[in-house]
N, C-alpha and C. Protein backbone atom coordinates (compact mmCIF):
# COMPACT_ATOMS: atom_id res chain seq x y z
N UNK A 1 -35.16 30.55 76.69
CA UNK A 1 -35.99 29.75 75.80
C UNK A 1 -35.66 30.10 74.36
N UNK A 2 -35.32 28.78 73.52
CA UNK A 2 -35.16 29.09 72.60
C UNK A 2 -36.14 29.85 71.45
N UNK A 3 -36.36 30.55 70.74
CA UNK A 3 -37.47 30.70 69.78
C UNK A 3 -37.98 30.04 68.59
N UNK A 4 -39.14 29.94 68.24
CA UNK A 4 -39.48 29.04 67.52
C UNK A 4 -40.22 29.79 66.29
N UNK A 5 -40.58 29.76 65.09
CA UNK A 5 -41.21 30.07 64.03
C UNK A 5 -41.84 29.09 63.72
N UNK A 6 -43.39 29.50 63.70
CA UNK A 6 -44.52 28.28 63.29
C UNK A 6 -44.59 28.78 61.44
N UNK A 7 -45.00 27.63 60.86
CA UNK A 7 -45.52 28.05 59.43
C UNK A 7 -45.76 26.86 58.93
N UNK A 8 -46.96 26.93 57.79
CA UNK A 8 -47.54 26.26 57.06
C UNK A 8 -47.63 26.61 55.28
N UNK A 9 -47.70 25.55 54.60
CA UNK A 9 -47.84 25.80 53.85
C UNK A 9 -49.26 26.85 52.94
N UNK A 10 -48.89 27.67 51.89
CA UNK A 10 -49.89 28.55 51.44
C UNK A 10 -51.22 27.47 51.45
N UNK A 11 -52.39 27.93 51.05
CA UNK A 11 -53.51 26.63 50.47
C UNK A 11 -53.89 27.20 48.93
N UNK A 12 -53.66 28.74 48.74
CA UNK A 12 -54.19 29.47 47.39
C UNK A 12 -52.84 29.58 46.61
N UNK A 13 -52.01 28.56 45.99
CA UNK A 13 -51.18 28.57 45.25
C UNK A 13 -50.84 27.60 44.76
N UNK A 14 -50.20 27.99 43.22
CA UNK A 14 -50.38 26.89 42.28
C UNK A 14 -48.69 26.55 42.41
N UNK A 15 -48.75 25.04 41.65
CA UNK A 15 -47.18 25.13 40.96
C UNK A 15 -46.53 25.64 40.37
N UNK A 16 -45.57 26.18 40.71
CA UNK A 16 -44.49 27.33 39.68
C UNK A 16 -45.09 28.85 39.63
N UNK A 17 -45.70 28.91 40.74
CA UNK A 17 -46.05 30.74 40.88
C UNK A 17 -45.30 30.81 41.53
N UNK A 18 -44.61 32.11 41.51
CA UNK A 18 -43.75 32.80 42.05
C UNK A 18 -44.18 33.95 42.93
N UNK A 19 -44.45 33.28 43.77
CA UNK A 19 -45.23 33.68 44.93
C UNK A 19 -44.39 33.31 46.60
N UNK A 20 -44.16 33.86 47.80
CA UNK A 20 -44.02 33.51 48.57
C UNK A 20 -44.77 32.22 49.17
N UNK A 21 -44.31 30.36 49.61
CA UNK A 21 -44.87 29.41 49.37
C UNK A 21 -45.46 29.05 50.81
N UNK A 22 -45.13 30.06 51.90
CA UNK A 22 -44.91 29.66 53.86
C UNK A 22 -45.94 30.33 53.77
N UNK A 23 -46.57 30.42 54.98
CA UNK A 23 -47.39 31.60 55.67
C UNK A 23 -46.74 31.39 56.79
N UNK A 24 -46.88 32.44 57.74
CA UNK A 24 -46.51 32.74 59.45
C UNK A 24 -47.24 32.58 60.06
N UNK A 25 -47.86 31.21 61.04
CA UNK A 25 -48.77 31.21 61.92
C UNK A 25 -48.80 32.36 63.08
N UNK A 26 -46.89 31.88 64.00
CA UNK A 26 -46.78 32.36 65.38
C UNK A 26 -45.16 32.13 65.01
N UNK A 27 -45.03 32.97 66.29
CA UNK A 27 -43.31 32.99 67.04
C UNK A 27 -43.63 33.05 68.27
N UNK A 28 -42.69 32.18 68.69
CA UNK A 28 -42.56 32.07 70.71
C UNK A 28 -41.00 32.16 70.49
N UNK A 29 -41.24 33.43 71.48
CA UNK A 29 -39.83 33.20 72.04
C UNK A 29 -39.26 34.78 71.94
N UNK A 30 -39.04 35.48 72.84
CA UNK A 30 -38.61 36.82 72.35
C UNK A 30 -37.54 37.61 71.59
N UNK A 31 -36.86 36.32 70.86
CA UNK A 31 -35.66 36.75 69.65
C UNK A 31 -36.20 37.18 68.72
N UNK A 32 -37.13 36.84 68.12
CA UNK A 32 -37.43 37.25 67.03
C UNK A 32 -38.54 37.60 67.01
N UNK A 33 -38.93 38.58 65.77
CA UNK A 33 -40.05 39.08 65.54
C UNK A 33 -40.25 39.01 63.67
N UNK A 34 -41.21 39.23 63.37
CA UNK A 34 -41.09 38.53 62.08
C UNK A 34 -42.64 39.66 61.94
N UNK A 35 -42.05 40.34 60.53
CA UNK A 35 -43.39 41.66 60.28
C UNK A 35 -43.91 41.04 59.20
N UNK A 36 -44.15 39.61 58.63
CA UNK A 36 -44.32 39.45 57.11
C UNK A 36 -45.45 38.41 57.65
N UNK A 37 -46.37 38.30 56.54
CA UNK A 37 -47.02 37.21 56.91
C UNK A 37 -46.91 35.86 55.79
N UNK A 38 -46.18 36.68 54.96
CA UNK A 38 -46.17 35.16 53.67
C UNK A 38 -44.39 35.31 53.32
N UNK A 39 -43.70 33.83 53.61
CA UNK A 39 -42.20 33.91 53.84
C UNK A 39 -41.86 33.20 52.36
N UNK A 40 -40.67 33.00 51.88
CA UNK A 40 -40.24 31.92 50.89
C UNK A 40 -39.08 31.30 51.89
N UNK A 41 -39.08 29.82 51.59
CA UNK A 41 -38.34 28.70 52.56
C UNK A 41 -37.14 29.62 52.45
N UNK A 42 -36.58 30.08 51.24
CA UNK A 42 -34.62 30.56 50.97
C UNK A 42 -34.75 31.42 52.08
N UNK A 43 -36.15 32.68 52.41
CA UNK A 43 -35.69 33.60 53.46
C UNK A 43 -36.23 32.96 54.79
N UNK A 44 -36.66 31.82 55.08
CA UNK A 44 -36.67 31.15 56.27
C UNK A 44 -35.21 30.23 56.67
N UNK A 45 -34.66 29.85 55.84
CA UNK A 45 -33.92 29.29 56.28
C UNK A 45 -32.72 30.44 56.53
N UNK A 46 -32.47 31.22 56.19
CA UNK A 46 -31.53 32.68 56.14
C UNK A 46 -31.81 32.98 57.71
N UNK A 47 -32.99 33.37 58.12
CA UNK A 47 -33.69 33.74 59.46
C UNK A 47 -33.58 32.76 60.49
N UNK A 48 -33.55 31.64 60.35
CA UNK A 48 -33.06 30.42 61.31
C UNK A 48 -31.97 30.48 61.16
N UNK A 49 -30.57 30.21 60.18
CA UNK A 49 -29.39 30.36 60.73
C UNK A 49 -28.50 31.37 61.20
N UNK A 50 -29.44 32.65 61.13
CA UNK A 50 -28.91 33.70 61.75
C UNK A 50 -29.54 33.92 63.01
N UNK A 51 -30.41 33.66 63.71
CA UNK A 51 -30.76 33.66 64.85
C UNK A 51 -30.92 32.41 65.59
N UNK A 52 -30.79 31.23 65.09
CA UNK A 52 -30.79 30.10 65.67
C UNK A 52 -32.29 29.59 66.05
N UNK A 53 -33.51 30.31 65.75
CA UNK A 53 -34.23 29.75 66.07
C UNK A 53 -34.81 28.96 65.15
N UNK A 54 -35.69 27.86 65.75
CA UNK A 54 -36.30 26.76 65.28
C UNK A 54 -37.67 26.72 64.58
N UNK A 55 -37.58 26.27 63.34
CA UNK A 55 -38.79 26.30 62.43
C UNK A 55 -39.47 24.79 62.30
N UNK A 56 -40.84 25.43 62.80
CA UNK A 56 -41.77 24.28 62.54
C UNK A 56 -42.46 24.10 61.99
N UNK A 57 -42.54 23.27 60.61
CA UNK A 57 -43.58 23.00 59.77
C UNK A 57 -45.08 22.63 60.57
N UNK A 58 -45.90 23.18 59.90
CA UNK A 58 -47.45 22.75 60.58
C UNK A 58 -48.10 22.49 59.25
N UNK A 59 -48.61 21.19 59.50
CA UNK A 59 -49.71 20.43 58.43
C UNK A 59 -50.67 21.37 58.05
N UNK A 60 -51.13 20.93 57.03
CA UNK A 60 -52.28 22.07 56.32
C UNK A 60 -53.49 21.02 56.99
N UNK A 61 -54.51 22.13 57.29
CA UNK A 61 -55.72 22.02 57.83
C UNK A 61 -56.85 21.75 56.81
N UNK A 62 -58.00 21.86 57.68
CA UNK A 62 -59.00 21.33 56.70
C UNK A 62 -59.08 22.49 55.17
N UNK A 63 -59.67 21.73 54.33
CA UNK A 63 -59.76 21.92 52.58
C UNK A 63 -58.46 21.98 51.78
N UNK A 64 -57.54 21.50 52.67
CA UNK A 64 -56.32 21.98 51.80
C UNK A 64 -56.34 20.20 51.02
N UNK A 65 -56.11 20.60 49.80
CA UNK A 65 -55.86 19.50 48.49
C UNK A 65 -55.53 18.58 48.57
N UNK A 66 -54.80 18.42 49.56
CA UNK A 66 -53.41 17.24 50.02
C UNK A 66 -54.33 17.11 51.31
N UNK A 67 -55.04 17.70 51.76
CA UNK A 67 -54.71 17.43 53.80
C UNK A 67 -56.01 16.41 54.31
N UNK A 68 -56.77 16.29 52.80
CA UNK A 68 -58.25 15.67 53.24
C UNK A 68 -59.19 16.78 53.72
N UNK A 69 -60.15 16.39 54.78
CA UNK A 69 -60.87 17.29 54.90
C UNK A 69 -62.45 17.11 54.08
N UNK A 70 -62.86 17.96 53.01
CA UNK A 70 -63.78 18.22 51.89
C UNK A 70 -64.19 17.29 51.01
């Protein structure tokens, strides 16, 4: 089974902070393990083409700015 990396966007960050912009929901799959909980896309995409596993964006949930909700 291939492995997968879940992540969503932050909800407490502005434009142009320089801040890590992912959070880490989950990983399935026993390739990888991932000790961070807030990623930047440059070191997600680094981590997918070196292990091949698959990254899945997940919609922001309720109160997020964009997602509706509130």
């Amino acid at each position: 089974m291939a492995s997968k990396i879940f992540v969503r966007e932050r909800r407490k960050i502005e434009k142009g902070e320089k801040k890590p912009r992912f959070r880490v929901v989950g990983v399935s799959g026993g390739d990888v393990k991932l000790y961070v909980q807030h990623i930047r896309k440059k070191e997600l995409d680094r981590i997918q083409a070196e292990t091949g596993a698959t990254v899945v964006m997940l919609e922001a949930g309720e109160g997020h700015k964009d997602g509706g909700g509130q």
